[in-house]
Protein backbone atom coordinates (compact mmCIF):
# COMPACT_ATOMS: atom_id res chain seq x y z
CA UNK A 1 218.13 72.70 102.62
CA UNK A 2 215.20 70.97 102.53
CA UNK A 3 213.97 68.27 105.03
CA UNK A 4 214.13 65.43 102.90
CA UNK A 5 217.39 66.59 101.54
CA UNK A 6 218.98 66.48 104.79
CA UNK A 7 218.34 63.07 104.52
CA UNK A 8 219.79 61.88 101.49
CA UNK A 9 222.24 59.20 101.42
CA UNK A 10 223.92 61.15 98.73
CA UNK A 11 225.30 64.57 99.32
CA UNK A 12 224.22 65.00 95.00
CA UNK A 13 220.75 65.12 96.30
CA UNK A 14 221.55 66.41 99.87
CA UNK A 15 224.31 69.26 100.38
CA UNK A 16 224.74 69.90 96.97
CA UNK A 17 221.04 69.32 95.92
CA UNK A 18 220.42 72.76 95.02
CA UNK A 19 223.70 72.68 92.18
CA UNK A 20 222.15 69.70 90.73
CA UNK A 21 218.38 69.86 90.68
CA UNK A 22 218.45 69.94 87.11
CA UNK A 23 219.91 66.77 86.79
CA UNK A 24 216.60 64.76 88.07
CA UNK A 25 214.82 66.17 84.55
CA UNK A 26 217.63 63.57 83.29
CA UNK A 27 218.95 60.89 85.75
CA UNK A 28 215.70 59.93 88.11
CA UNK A 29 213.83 57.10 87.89
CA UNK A 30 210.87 59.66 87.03
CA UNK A 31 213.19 60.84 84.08
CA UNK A 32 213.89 57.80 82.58
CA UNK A 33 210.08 56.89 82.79
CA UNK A 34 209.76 59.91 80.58
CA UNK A 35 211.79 59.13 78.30
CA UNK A 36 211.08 55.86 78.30
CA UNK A 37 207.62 56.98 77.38
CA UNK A 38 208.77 59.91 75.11
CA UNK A 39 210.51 56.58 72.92
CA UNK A 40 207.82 54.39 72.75
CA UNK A 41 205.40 57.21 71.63
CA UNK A 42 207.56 58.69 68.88
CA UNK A 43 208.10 55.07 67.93
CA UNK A 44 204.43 54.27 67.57
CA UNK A 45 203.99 57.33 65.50
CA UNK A 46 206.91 56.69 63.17
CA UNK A 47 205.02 53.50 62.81
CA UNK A 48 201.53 54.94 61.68
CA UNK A 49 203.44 57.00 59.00
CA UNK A 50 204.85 53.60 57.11
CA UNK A 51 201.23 52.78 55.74
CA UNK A 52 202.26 49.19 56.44
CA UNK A 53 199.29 46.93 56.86
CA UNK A 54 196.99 46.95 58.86
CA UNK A 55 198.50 50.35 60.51
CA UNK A 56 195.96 53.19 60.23
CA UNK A 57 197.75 56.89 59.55
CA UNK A 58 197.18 59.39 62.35
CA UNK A 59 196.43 62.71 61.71
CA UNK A 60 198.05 66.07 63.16
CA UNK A 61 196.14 66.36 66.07
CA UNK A 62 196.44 62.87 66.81
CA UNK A 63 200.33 62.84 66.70
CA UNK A 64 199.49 66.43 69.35
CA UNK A 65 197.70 64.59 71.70
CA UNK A 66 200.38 61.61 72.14
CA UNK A 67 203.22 63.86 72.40
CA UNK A 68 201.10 65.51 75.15
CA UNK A 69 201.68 62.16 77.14
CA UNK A 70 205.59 62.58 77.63
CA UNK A 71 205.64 66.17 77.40
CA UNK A 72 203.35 66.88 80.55
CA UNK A 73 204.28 63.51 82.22
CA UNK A 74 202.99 64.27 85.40
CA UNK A 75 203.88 62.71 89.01
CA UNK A 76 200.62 60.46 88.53
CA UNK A 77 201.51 59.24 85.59
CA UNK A 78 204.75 58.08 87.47
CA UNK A 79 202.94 56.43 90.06
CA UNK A 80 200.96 54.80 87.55
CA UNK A 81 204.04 52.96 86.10
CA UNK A 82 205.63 52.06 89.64
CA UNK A 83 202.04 50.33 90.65
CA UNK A 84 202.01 48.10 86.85
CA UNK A 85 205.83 47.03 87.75
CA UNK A 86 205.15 45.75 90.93
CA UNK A 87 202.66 43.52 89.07
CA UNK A 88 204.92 43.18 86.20
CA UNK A 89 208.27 43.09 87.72
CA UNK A 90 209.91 44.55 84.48
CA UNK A 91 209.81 47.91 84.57
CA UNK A 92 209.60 48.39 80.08
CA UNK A 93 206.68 46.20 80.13
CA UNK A 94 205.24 48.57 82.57
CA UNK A 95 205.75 51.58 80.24
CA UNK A 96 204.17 49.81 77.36
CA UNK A 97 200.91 49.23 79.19
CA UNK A 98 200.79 52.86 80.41
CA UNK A 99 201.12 53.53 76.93
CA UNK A 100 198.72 51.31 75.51
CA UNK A 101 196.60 52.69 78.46
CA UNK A 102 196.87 56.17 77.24
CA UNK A 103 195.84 55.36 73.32
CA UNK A 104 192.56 53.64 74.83
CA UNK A 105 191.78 56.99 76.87
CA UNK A 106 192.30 58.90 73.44
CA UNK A 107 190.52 56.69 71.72
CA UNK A 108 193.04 55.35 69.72
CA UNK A 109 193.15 51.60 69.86
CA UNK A 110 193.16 50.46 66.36
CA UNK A 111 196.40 50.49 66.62
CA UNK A 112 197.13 49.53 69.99
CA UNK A 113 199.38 46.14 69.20
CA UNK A 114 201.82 48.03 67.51
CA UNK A 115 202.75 49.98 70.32
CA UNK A 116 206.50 48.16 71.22
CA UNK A 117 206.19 46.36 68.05
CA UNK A 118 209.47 44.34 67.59
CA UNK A 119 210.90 45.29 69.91
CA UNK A 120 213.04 44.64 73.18
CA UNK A 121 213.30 46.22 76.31
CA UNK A 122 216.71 47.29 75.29
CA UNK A 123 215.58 49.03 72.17
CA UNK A 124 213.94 51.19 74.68
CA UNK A 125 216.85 51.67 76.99
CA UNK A 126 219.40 52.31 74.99
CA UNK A 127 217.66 54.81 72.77
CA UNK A 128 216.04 56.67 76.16
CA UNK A 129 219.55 56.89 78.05
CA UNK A 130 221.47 58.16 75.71
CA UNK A 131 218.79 60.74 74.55
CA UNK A 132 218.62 61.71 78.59
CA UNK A 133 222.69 61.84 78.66
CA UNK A 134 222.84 63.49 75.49
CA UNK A 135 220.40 66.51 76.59
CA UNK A 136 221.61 66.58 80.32
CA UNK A 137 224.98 67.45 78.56
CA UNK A 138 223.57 70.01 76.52
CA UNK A 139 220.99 71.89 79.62
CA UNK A 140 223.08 71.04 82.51
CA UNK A 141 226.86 70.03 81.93
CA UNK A 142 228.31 72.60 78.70
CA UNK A 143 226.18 75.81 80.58
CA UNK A 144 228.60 75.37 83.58
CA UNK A 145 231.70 74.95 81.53
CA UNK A 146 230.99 77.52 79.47
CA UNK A 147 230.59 79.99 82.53
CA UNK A 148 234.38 78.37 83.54
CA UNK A 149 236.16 79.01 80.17
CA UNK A 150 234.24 82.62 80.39
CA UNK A 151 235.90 83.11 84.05
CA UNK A 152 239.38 82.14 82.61
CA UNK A 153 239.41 84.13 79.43
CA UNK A 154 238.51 87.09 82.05
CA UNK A 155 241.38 86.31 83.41
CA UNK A 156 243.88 85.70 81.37
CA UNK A 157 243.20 88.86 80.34
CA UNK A 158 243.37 90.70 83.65
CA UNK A 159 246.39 89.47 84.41
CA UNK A 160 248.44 89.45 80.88
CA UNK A 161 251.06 91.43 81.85
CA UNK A 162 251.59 90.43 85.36
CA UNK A 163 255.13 88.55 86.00
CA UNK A 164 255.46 85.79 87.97
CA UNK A 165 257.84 83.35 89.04
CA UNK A 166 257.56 80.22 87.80
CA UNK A 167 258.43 77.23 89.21
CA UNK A 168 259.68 73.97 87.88
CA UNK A 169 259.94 70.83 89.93
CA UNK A 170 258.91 72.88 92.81
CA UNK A 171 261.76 75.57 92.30
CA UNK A 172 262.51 79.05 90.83
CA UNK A 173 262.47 78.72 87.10
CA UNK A 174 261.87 81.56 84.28
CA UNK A 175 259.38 83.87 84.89
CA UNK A 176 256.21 83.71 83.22
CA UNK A 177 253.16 85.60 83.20
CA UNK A 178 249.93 84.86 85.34
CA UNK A 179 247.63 85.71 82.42
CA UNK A 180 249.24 83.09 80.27
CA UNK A 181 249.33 80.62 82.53
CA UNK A 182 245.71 81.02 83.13
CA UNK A 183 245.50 80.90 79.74
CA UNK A 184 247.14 77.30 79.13
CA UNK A 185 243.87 76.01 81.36
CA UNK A 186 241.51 77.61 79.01
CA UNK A 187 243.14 76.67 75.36
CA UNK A 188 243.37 72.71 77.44
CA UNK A 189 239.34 72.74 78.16
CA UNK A 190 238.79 74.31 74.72
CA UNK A 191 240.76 71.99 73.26
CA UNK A 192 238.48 69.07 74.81
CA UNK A 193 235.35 70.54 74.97
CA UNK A 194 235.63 70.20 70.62
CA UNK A 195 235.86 66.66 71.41
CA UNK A 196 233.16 66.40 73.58
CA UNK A 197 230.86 68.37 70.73
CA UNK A 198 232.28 65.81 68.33
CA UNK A 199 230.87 62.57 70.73
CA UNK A 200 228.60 60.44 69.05
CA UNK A 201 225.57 59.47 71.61
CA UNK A 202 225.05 56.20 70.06
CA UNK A 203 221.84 54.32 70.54
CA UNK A 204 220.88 50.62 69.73
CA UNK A 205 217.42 49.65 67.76
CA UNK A 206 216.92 46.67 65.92
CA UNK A 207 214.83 43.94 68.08
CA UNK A 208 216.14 40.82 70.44
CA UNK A 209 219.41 40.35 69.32
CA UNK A 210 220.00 43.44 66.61
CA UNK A 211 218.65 41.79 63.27
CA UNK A 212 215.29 43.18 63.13
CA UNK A 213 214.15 39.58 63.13
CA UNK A 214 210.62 40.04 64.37
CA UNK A 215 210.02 43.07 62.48
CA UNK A 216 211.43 41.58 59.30
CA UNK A 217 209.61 37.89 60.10
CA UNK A 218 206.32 40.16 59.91
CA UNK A 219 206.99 42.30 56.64
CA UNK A 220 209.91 40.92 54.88
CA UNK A 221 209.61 43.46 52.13
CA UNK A 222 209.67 46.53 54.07
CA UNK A 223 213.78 48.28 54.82
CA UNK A 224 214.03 47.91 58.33
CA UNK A 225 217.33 48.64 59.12
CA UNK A 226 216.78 52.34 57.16
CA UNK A 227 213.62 52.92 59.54
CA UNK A 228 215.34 52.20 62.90
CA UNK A 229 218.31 54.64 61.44
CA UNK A 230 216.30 57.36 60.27
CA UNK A 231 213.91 56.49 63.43
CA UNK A 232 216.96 57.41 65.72
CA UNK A 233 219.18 59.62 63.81
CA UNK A 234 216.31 62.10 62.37
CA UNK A 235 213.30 61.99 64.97
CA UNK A 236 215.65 61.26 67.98
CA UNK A 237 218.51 63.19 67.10
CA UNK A 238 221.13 59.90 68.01
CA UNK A 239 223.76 58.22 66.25
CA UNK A 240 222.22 54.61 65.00
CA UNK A 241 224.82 51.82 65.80
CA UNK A 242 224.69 49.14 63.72
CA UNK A 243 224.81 46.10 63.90
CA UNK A 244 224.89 45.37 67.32
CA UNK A 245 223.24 42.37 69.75
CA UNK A 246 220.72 42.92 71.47
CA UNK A 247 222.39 46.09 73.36
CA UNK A 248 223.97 49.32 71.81
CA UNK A 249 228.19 48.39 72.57
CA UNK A 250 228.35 51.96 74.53
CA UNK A 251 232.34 52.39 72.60
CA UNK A 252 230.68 56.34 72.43
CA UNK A 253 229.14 56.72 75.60
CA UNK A 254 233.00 55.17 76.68
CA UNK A 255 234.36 57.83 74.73
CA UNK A 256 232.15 60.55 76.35
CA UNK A 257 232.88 59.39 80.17
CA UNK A 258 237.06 59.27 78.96
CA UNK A 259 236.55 63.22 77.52
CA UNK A 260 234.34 64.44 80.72
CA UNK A 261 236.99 62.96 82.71
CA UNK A 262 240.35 64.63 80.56
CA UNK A 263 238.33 67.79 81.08
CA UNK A 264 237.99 66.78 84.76
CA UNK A 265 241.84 66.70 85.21
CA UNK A 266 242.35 70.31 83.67
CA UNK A 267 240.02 71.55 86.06
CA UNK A 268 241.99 69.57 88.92
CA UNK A 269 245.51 71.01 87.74
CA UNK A 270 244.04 74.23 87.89
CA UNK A 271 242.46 73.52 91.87
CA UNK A 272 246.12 72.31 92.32
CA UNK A 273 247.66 75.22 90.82
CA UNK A 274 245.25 78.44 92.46
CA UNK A 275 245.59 76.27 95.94
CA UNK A 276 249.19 76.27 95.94
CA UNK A 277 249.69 79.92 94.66
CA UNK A 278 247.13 80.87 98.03
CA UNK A 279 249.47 79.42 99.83
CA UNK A 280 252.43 80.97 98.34
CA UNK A 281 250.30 83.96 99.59
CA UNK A 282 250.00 85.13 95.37
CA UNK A 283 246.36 85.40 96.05
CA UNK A 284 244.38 86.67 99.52
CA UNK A 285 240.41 85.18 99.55
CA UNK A 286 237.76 87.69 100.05
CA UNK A 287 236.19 87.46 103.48
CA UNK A 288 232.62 86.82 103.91
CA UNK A 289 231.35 88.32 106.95
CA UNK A 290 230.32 85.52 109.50
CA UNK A 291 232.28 82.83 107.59
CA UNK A 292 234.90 80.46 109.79
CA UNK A 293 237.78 79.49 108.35
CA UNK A 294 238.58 77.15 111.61
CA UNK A 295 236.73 75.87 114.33
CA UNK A 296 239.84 76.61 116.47
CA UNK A 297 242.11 79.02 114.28
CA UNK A 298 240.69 82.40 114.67
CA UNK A 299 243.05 83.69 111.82
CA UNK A 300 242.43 81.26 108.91
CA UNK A 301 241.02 81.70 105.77
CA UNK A 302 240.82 78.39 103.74
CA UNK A 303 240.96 77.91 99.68
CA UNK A 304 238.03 75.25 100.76
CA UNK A 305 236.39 75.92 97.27
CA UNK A 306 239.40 74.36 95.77
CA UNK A 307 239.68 72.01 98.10
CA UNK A 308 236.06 70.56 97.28
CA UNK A 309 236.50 70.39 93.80
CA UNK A 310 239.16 68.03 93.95
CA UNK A 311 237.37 66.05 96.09
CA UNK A 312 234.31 65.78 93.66
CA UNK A 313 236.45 65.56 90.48
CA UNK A 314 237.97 62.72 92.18
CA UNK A 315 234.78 60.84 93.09
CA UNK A 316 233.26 61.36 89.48
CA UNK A 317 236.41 60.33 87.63
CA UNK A 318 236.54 56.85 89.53
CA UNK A 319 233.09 56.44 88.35
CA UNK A 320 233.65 57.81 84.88
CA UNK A 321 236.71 55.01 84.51
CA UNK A 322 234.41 52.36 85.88
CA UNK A 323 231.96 53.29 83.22
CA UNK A 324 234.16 53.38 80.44
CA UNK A 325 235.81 49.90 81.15
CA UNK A 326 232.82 48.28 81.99
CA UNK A 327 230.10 48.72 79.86
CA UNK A 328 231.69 47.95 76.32
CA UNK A 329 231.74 44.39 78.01
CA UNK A 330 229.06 41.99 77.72
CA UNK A 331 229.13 38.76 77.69
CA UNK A 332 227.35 36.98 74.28
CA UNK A 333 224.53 39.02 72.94
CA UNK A 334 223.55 40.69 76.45
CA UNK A 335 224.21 40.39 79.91
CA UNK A 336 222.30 42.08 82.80
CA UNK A 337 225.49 43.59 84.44
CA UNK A 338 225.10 46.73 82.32
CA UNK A 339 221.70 47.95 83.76
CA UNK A 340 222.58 48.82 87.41
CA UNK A 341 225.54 50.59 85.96
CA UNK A 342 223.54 52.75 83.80
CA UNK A 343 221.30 53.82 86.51
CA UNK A 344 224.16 55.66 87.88
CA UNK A 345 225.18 57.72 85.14
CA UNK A 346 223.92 61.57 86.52
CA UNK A 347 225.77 60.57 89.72
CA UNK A 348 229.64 61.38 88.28
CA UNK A 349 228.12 64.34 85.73
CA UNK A 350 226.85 65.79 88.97
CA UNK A 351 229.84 65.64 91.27
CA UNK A 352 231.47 67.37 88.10
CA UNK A 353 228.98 70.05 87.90
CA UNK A 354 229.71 70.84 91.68
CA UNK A 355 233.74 70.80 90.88
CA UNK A 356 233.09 73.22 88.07
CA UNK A 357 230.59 75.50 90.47
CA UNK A 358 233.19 75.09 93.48
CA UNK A 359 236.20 76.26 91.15
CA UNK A 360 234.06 79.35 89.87
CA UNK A 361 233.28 80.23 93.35
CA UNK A 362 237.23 79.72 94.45
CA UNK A 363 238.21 82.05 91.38
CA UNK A 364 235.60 84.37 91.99
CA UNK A 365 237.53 84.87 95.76
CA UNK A 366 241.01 85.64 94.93
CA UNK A 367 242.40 89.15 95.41
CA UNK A 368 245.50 89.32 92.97
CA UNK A 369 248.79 90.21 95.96
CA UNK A 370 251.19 92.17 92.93
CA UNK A 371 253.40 93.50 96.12
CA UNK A 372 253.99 89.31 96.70
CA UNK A 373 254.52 88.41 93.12
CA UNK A 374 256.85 90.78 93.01
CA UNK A 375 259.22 90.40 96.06
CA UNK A 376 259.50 86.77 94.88
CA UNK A 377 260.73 87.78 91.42
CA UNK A 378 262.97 90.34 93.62
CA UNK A 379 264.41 87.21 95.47
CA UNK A 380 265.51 85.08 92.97
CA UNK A 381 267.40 87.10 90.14
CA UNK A 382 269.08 83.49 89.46
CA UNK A 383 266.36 83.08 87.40
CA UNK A 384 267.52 85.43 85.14
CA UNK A 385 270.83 83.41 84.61
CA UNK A 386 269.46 81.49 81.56
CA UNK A 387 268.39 85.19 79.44
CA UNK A 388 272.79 85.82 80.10
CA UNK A 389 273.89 82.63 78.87
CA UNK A 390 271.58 82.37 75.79
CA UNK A 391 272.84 86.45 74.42
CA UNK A 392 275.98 84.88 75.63
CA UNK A 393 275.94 82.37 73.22
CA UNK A 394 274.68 84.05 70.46
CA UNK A 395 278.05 86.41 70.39
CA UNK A 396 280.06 83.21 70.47
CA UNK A 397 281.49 83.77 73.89
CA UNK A 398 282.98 80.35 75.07
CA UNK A 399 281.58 78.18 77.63
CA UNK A 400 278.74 81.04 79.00
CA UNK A 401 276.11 78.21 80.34
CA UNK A 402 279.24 76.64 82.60
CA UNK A 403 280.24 80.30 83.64
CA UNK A 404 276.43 81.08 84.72
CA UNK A 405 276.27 77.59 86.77
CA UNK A 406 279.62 78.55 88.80
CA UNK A 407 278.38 82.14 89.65
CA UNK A 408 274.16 80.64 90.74
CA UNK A 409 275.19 77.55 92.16
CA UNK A 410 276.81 78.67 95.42
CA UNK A 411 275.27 79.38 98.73
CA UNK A 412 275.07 83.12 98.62
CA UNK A 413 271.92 84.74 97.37
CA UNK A 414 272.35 86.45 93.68
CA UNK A 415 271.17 89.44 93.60
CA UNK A 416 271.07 92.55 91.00
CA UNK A 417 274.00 93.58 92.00
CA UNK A 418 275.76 90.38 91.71
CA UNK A 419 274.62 90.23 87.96
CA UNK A 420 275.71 93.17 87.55
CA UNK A 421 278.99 92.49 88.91
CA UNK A 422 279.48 90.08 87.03
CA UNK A 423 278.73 91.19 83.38
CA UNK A 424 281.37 93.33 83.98
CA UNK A 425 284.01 91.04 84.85
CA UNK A 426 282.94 89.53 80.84
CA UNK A 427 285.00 90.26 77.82
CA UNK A 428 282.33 91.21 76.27
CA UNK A 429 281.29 94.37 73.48
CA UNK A 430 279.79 97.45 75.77
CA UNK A 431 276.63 97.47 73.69
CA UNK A 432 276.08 93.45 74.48
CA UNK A 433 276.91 94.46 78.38
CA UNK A 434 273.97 97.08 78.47
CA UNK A 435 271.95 94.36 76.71
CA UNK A 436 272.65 92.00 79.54
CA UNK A 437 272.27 94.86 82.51
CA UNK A 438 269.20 95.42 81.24
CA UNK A 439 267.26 91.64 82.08
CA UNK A 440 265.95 91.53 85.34
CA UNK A 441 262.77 89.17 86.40
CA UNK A 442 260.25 91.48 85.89
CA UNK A 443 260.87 92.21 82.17
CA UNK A 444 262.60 88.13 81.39
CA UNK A 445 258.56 86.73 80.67
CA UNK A 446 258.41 85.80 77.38
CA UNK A 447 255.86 86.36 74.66
């Protein structure tokens, strides 16, 4: 760890800083300076191309050189910015003048009033955080899950054919296997990641209060509300919600924070799951030499990894739940209460990048203990009760399920032999017997 990192008041960009570096090209105030920029630019060019009066066209190498501005944003250029807001006070305005700034130095200034042209500071915002949410998803967040479903198709696969006792309400129940049961995580965080692909990331641009009214005031003739959609749907690559006030609603980015946090959940049941089989002593944890598993245990070896990623899933769903009931709300056409909020949006995407790193690392531990898995199924041929009752019915014999629950509801331990005991005592075909005698916990797993 770095100096500075060691004193961070947040462990994103302290302890974990090094799992979530990626998130600053996203979620800093640098970032969203970028992209801040990055919208006004592509905004002033989409302009130029409309040949409205008294807008002069720029050519190829003109439209080069301002894309140059966002795309090698440099720490200067961020400094630049911070200096014109403490002037300012609103830190938009202070992205337009850099802006305007930057057309003078490229001698480009015919045009310079029509940079922010229309527009609010919100047309800004909400086109520039989603676009940063939208590719932080994409670069940061779907690269780790991927690597997670990857781990879990591994091993369901490994383990197909390994049986295992489940358990129901905390008890012996019919055996399963471990592969499939891996495999129920994967198919859940498939299953949502399709939603997730599906999530609109909405943004908001039509002037003050949604209407285009200064753009339209200026050139009534011109289609305004099919610029700003193919503005943010075709250059920006967003979904264009309309009509709105003067902020986008954020229903979709509500929709994205309620999927990230489903997915969230699976990957907590599964921490549950993998922590408790450790401790049913299904699993041992490799050992990494020098590693303490207790400051005062000499002996222990802790599913930590586990451990931490329910403790970061839990942090970034409380935020993800804030999110999603609080920003659809806002009072009139706009209040203030939103922007705060949306400042904080990388912090619960980046405690879920650390659960998702944490649970690859606790997976990536476990040595599979058959000898265990099986002495379990060994103790508990009860389980096998429900396979005897279900052939039973099928040859019509009377009352089997009532006969099973007098025999493996008593205090003594069933065992093979008391099975086979008693599918003798059963007035039963000979054929239908060896059936029966032939069930035992480690072939009773299903499909």
């Amino acid at each position: 760890m770095s100096l500075p990192s060691l004193y961070a008041i947040s462990p994103i960009d302290g302890r974990y800083a090094s799992r979530t570096k990626s998130l600053q090209n996203y979620f800093s105030e640098a970032a969203l300076m970028q992209f801040r920029v990055r919208i006004e630019i592509e905004y002033f060019i989409a302009l130029c191309q409309t040949d409205l009066p008294p807008l002069r066209s720029l050519d190829l190498k003109q439209i080069a050189q301002l894309r140059k501005v966002y795309q090698n944003f440099t720490t200067k250029d961020v400094q630049t910015i911070k200096a014109t807001e403490r002037t300012t006070n609103h830190d938009v305005k202070a992205v337009e003048y850099f802006v305007k700034n930057k057309l003078q130095e490229l001698h480009m200034s015919e045009n310079l009033e029509f940079v922010h042209f229309g527009l609010t500071s919100q047309d800004i915002n909400n086109t520039a955080i989603p676009l940063a949410v939208k590719e932080a998803i994409e670069s940061c967040y779907l690269p780790q899950l991927v690597k997670l479903e990857q781990k879990l198709e591994i091993l369901s696969q490994e383990w197909k054919d390994i049986p295992m006792l489940a358990r129901t309400h905390g008890q012996p129940a019919t055996p399963t296997r471990l592969g499939k049961e891996v495999e129920v995580f994967l198919i859940r965080i498939k299953e949502q990641k399709k939603i997730l692909l599906t999530t609109k990331f909405a943004a908001k641009f039509g002037g003050a209060t949604g209407g285009f009214n200064a753009h339209h005031i200026a050139y009534p003739e011109y289609d305004w509300q099919s610029f700003g959609k193919n503005f943010v749907e075709s250059t920006l690559g967003l979904y264009h919600s309309y009509p709105t006030t003067q902020i986008e609603h954020y229903d979709h980015l509500a929709a994205l924070f309620d999927v990230l946090k489903r997915i969230n959940n699976i990957i907590l049941d599964l921490d549950r799951d993998f922590w408790t089989y450790i401790s049913l002593e299904y699993f041992q944890q490799v050992i990494k030499e020098g590693e303490v598993g207790s400051s005062a245990m000499p002996h222990k070896v802790n599913p930590i990894d586990f451990e931490n990623s329910e403790g970061n899933i839990g942090i970034a769903n409380a935020l993800f739940e804030h999110f999603s009931s609080k920003l659809p709300i806002s009072r009139l056409q706009r209040d203030l209460s939103d922007s705060t909020v949306l400042r904080n949006l990388g912090v619960p995407i980046g405690h879920s990048i650390i659960a998702i790193a944490s649970t690859l690392r606790g997976l990536d531990k476990l040595l599979l203990s058959e000898k265990k898995l099986r002495q379990d199924l060994n103790n508990n041929w009860a389980v096998v009760a429900e396979a005897i009752q279900t052939i039973l019915r099928r040859e019509r014999y009377p009352q089997p399920y009532e006969a099973l629950k007098v025999l493996t509801r008593t205090n003594e331990s069933i065992t093979a032999s008391t099975l086979q005991n008693f599918i003798e005592t059963l007035e039963i075909k000979e054929s239908v017997k060896n059936e029966l005698k032939a069930i035992t916990p480690f072939n009773y797993i299903g499909i």
